[in-house]
C-alpha atoms as a PDB file:
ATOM      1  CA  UNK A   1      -5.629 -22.848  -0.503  1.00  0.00           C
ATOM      2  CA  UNK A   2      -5.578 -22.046   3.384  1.00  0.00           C
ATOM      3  CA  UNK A   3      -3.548 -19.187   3.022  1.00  0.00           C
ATOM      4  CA  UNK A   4      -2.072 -16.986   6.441  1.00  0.00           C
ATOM      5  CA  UNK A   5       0.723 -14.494   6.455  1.00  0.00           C
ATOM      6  CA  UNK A   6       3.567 -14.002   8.858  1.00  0.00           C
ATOM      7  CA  UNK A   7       6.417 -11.744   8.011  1.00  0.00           C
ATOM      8  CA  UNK A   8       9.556 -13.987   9.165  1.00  0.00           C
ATOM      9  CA  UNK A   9       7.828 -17.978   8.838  1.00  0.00           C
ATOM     10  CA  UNK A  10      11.720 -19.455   8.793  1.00  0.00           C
ATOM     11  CA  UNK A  11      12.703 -18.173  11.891  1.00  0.00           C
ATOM     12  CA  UNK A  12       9.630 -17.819  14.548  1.00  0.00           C
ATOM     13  CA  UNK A  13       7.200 -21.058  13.485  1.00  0.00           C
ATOM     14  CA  UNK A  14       4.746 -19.709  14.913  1.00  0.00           C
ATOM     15  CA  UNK A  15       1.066 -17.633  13.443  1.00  0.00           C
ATOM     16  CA  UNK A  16       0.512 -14.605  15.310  1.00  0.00           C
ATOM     17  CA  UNK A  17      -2.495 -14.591  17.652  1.00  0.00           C
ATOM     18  CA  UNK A  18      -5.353 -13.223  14.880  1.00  0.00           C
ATOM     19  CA  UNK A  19      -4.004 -15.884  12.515  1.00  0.00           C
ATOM     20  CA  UNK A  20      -3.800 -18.585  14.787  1.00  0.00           C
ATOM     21  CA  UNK A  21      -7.737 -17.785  15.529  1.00  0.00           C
ATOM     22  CA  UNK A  22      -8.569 -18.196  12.446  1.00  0.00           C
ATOM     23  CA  UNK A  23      -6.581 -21.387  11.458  1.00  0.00           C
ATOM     24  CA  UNK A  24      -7.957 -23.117  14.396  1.00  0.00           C
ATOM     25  CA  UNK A  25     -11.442 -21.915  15.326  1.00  0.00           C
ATOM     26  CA  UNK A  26     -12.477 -20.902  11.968  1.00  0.00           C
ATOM     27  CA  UNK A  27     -11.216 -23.005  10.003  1.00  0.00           C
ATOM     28  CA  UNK A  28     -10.772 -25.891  12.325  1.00  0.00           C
ATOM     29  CA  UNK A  29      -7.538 -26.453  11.178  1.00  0.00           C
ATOM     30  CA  UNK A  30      -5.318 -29.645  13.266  1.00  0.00           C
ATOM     31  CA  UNK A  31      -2.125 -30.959  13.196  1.00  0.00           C
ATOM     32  CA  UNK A  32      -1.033 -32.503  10.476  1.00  0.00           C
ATOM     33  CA  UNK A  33      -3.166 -30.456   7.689  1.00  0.00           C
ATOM     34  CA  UNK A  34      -1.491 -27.940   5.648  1.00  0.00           C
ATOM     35  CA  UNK A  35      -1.238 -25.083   5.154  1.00  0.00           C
ATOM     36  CA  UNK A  36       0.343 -22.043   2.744  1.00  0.00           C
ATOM     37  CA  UNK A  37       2.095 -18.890   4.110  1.00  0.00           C
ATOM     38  CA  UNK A  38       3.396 -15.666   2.740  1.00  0.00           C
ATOM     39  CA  UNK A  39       5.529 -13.341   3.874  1.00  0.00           C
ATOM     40  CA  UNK A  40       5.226 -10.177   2.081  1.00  0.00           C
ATOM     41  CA  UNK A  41       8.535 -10.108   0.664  1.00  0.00           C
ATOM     42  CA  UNK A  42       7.677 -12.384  -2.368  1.00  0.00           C
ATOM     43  CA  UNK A  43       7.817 -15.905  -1.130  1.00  0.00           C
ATOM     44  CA  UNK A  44       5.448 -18.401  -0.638  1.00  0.00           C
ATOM     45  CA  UNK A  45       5.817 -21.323   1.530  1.00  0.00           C
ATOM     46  CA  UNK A  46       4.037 -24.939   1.634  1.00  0.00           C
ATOM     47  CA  UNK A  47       3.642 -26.333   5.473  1.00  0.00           C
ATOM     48  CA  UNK A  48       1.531 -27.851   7.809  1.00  0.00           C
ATOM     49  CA  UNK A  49       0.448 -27.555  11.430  1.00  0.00           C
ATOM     50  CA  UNK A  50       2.559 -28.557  14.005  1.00  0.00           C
ATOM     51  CA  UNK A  51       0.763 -27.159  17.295  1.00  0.00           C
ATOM     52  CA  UNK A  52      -3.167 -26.411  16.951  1.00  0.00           C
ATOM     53  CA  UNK A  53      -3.011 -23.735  19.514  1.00  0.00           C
ATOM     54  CA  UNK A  54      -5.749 -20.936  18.670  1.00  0.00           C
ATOM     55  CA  UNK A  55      -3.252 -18.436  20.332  1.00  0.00           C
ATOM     56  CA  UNK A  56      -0.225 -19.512  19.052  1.00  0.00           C
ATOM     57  CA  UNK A  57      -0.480 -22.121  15.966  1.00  0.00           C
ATOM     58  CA  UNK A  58       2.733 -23.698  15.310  1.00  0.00           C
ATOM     59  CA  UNK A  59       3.509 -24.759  11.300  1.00  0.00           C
ATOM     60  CA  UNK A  60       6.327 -26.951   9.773  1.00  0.00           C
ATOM     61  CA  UNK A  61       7.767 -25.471   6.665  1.00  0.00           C
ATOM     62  CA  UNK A  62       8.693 -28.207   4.187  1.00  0.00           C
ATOM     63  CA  UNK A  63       9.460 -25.936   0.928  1.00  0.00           C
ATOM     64  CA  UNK A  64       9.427 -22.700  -0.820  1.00  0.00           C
ATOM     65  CA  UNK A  65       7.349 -23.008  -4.227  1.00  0.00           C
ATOM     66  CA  UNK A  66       7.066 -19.667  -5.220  1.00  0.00           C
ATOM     67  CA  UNK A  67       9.556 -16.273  -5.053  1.00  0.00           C
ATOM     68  CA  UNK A  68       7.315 -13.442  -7.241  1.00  0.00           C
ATOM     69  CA  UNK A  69       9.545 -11.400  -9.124  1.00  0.00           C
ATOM     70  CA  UNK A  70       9.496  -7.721  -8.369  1.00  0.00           C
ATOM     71  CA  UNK A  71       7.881  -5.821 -11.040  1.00  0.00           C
ATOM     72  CA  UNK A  72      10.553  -3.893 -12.750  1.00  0.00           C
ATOM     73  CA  UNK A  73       8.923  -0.008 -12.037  1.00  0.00           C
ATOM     74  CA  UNK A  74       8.073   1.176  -8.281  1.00  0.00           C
ATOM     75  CA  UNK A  75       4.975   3.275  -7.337  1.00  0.00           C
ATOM     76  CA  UNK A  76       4.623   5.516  -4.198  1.00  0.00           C
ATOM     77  CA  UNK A  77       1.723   7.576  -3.407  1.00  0.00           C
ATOM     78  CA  UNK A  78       1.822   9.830  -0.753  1.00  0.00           C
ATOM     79  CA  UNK A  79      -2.156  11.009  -0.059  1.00  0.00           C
ATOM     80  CA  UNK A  80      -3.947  12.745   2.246  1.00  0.00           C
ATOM     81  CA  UNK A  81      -6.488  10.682   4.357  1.00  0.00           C
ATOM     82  CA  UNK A  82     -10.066  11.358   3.759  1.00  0.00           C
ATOM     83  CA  UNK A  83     -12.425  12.312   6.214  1.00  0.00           C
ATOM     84  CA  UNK A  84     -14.490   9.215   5.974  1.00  0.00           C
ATOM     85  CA  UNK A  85     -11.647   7.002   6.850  1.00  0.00           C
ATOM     86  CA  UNK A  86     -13.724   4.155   5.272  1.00  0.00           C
ATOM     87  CA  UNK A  87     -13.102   5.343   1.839  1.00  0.00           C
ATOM     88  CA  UNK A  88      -9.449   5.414   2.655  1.00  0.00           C
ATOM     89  CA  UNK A  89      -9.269   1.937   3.570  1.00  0.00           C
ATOM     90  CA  UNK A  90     -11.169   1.383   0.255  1.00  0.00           C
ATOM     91  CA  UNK A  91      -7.660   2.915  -1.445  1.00  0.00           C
ATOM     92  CA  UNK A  92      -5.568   0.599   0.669  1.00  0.00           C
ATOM     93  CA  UNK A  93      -7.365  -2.508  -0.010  1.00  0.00           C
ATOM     94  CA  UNK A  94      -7.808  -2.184  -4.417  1.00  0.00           C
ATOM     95  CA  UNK A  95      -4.264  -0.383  -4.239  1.00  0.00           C
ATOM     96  CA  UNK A  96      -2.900  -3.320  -2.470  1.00  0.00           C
ATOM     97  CA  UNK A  97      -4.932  -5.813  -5.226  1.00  0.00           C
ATOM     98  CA  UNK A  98      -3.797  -3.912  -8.441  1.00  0.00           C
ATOM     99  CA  UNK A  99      -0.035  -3.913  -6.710  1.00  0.00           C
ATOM    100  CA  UNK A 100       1.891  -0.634  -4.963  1.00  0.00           C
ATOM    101  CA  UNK A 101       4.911  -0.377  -3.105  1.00  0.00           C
ATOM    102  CA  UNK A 102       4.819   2.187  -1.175  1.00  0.00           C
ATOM    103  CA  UNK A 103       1.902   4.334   0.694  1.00  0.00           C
ATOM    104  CA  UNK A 104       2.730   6.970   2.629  1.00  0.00           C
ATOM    105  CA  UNK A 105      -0.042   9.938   4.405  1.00  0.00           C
ATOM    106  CA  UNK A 106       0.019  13.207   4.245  1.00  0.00           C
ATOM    107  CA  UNK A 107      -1.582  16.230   7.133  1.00  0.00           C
ATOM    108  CA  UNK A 108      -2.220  18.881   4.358  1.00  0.00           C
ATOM    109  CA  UNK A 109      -3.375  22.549   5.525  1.00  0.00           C
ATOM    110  CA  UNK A 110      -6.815  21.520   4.348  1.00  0.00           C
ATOM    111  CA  UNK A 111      -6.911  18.253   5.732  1.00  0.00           C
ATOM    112  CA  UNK A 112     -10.354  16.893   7.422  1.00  0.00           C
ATOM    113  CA  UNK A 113      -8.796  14.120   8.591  1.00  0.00           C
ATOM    114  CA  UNK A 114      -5.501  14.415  11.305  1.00  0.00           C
ATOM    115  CA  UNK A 115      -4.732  10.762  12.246  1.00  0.00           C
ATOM    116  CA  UNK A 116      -5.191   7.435  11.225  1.00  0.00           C
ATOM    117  CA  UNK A 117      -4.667   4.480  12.679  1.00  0.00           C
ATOM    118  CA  UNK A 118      -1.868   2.612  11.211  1.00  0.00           C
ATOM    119  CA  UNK A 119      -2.326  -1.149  12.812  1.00  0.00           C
ATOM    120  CA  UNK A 120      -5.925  -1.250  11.277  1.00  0.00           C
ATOM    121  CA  UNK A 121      -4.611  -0.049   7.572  1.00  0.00           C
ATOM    122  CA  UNK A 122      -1.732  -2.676   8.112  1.00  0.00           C
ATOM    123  CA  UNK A 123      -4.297  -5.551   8.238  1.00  0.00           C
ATOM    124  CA  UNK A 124      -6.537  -4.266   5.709  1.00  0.00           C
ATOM    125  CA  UNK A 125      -3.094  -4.601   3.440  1.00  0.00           C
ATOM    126  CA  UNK A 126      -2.555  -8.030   4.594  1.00  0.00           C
ATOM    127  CA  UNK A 127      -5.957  -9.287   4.009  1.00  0.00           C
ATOM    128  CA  UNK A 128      -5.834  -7.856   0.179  1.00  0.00           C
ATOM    129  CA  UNK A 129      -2.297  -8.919   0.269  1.00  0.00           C
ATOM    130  CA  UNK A 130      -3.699 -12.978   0.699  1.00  0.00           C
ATOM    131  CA  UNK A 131      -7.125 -12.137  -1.351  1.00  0.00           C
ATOM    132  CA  UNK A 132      -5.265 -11.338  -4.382  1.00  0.00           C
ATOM    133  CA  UNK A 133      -2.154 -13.592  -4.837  1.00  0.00           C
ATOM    134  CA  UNK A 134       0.115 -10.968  -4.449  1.00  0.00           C
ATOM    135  CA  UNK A 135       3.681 -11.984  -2.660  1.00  0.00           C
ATOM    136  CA  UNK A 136       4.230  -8.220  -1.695  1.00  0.00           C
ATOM    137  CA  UNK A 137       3.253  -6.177   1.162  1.00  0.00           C
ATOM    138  CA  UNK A 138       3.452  -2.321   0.657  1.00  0.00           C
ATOM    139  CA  UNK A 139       5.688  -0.291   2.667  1.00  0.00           C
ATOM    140  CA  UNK A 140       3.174   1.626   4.740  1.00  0.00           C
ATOM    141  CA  UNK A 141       4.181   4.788   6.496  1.00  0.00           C
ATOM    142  CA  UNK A 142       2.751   7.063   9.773  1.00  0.00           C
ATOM    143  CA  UNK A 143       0.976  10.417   8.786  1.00  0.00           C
ATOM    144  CA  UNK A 144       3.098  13.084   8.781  1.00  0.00           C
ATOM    145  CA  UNK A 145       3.214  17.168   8.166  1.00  0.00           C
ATOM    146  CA  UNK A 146       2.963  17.914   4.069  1.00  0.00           C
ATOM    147  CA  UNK A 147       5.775  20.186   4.797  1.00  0.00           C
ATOM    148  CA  UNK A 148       8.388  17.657   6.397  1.00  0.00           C
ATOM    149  CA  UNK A 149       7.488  15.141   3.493  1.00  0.00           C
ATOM    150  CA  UNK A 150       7.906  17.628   0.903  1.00  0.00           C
ATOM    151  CA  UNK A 151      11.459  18.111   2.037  1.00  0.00           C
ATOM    152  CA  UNK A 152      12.723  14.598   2.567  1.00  0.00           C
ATOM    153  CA  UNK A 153      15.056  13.488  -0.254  1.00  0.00           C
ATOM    154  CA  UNK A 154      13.182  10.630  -2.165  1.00  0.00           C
ATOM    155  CA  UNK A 155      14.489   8.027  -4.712  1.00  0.00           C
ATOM    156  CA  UNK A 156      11.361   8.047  -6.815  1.00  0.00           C
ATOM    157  CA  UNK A 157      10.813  10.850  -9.699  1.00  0.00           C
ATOM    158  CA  UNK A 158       8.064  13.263  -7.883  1.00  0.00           C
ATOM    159  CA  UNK A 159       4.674  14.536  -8.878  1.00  0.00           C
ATOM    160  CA  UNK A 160       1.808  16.732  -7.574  1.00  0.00           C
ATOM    161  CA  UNK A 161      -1.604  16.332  -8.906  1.00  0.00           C
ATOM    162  CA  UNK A 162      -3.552  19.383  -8.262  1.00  0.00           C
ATOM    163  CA  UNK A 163      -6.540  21.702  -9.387  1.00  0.00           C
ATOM    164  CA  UNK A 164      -5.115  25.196  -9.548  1.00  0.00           C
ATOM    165  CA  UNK A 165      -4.381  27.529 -12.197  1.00  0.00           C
ATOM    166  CA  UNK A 166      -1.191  26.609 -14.008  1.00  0.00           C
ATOM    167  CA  UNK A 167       0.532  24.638 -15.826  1.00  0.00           C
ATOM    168  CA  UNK A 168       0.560  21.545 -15.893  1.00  0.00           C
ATOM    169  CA  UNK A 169       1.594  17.569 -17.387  1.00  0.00           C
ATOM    170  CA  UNK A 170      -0.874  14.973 -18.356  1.00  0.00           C
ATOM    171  CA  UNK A 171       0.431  12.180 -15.614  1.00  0.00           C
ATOM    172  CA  UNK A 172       0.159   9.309 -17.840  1.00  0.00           C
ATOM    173  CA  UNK A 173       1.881  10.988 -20.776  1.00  0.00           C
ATOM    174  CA  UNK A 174       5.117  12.112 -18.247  1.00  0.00           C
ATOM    175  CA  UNK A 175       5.506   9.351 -16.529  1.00  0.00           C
ATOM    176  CA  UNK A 176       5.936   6.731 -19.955  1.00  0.00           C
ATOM    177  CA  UNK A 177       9.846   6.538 -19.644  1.00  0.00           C
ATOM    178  CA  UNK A 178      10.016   6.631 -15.727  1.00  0.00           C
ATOM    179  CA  UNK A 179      10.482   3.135 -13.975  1.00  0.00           C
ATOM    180  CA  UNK A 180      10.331   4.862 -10.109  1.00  0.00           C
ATOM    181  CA  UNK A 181       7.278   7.033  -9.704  1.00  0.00           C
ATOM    182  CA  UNK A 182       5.827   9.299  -6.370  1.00  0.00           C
ATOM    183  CA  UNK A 183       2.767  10.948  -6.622  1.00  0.00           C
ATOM    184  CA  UNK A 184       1.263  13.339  -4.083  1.00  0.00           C
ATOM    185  CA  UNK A 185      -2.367  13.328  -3.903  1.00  0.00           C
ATOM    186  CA  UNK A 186      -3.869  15.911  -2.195  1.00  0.00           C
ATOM    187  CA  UNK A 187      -6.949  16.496   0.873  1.00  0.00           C
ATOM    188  CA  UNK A 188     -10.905  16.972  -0.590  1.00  0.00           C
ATOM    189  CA  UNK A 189     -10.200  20.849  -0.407  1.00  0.00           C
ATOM    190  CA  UNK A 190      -6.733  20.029  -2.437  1.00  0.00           C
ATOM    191  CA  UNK A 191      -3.342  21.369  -1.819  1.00  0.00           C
ATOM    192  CA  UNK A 192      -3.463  24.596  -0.776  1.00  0.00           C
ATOM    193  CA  UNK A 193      -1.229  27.052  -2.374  1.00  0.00           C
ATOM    194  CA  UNK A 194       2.107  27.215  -0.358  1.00  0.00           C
ATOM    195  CA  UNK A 195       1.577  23.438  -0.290  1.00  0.00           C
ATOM    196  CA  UNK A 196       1.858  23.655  -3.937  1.00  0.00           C
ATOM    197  CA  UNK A 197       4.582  26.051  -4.367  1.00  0.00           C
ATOM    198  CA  UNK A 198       6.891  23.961  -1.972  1.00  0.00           C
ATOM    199  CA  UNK A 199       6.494  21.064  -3.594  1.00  0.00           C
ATOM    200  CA  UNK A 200       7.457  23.217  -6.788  1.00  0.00           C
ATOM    201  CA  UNK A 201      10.962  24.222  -4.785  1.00  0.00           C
ATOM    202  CA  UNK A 202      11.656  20.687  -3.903  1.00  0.00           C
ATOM    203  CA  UNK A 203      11.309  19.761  -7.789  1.00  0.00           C
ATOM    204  CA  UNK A 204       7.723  18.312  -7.671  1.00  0.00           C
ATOM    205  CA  UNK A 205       6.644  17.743 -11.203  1.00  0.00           C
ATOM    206  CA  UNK A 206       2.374  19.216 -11.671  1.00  0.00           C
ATOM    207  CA  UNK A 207       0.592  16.765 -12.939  1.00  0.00           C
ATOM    208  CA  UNK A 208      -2.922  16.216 -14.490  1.00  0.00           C
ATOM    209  CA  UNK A 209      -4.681  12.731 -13.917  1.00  0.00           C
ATOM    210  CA  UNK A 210      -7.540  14.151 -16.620  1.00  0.00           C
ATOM    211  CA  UNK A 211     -10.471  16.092 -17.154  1.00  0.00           C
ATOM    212  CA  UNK A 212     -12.524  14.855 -14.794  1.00  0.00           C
ATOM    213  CA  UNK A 213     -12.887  16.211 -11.174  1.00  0.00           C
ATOM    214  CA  UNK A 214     -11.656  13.343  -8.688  1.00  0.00           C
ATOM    215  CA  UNK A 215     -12.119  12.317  -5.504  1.00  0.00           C
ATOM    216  CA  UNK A 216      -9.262  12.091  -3.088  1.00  0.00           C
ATOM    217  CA  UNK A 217      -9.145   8.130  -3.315  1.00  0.00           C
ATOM    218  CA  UNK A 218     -10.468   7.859  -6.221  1.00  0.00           C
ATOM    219  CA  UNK A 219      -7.583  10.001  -7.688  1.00  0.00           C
ATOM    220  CA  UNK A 220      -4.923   7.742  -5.850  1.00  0.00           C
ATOM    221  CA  UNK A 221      -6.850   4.381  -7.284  1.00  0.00           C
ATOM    222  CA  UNK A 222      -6.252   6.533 -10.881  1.00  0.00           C
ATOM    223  CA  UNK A 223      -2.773   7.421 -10.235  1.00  0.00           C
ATOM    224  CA  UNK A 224      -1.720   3.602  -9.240  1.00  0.00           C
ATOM    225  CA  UNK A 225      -3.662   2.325 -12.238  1.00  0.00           C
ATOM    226  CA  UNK A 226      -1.918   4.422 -14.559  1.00  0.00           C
ATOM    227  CA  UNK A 227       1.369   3.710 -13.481  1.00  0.00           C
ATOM    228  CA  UNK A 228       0.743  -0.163 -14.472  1.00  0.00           C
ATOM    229  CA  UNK A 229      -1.171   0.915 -17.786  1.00  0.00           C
ATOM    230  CA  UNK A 230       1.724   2.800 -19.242  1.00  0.00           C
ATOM    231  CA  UNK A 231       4.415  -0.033 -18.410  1.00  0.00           C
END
């Protein structure tokens, strides 16, 4: 299957440029052959090439064979970019393969990492997103302050997964009976302690994800896989 993605296919006919580049240079893709596009919102369409322009490659849509159905629990994890920005696009891509609806990152007090660029995770989505079958692109989100995250009203039930002193939940045992789930994953230093404490006052729920020591990624990997292992 020569699979591309374009987030709107019924109203602009056209592949953006990177697509387009690949349909007809790569591929060497002409009118008339087909072709299969998703749009990230579940749907996937059956068309062919209308215009073999390696800038802009026109399609014809001639039917929709396929709307996924959403899976009936939501996960959103909100993490703190590593250093080695590599191993966060690691996250994105298996996150995106397993399935996740929502990623958002975090500038923690002991954050390594203070930006990250957003266009380059986007496509990293997209290309697990096609690799793995899946109709649904995450919501991905800019970095922003711990603090101002902390404090936004959010529709999921919330949880921090730390390594101080205190108590706190086993993460796959609390979350059993939720169906909308946010974790907060924390920096390679972890949360720091007024991180902690306001996510406390804003009715963050502390969380285990074991015995084991975790890195940052490896953590958020954890934390998405359990979420589909207890449903």
């Amino acid at each position: 299957m020569k699979l591309f993605f374009h987030p709107n296919p019924t109203e602009d006919p056209l592949l953006n440029e990177e697509e387009s580049l690949h349909a007809i240079k790569v591929l060497r893709l002409k009118e008339k052959d087909p072709i299969s596009i998703i749009d990230g919102k579940g749907h996937l369409y059956n068309a062919e090439i209308s215009k073999a322009n390696p800038k802009k490659c026109g399609f014809t849509i001639f039917n929709t064979i396929e709307e996924q159905k959403k899976r009936s629990y939501y996960i959103h994890i909100a993490v703190a970019p590593t250093k080695n920005i590599d191993r966060m696009e690691w996250l994105v891509e298996k996150a995106v393969e397993i399935g996740i609806d929502e990623i958002s990152f975090l500038l923690c007090d002991r954050s390594e990492r203070k930006n990250i660029n957003l266009e380059r995770i986007e496509k990293i989505a997209v290309s697990a997103m096609k690799q793995s079958m899946n109709l649904y692109l995450p919501i991905l989100h800019e970095m922003i302050p711990f603090s101002e995250f902390a404090a936004m009203p959010q529709k999921e039930v919330g949880y921090i997964a730390h390594l101080a002193e205190g108590e706190r939940k086993l993460f796959k045992t609390e979350i059993a009976e939720k169906n909308s789930v946010l974790i907060l994953i924390g920096p390679e230093g972890d949360f720091s302690k007024n991180e902690i404490q306001l996510a406390l006052t804003h009715h963050y729920i502390p969380v285990s994800l074991g015995e084991n020591r975790l890195r940052t990624e490896t953590a958020a990997l954890a934390a998405c896989f359990t979420c589909h292992l207890m449903k």
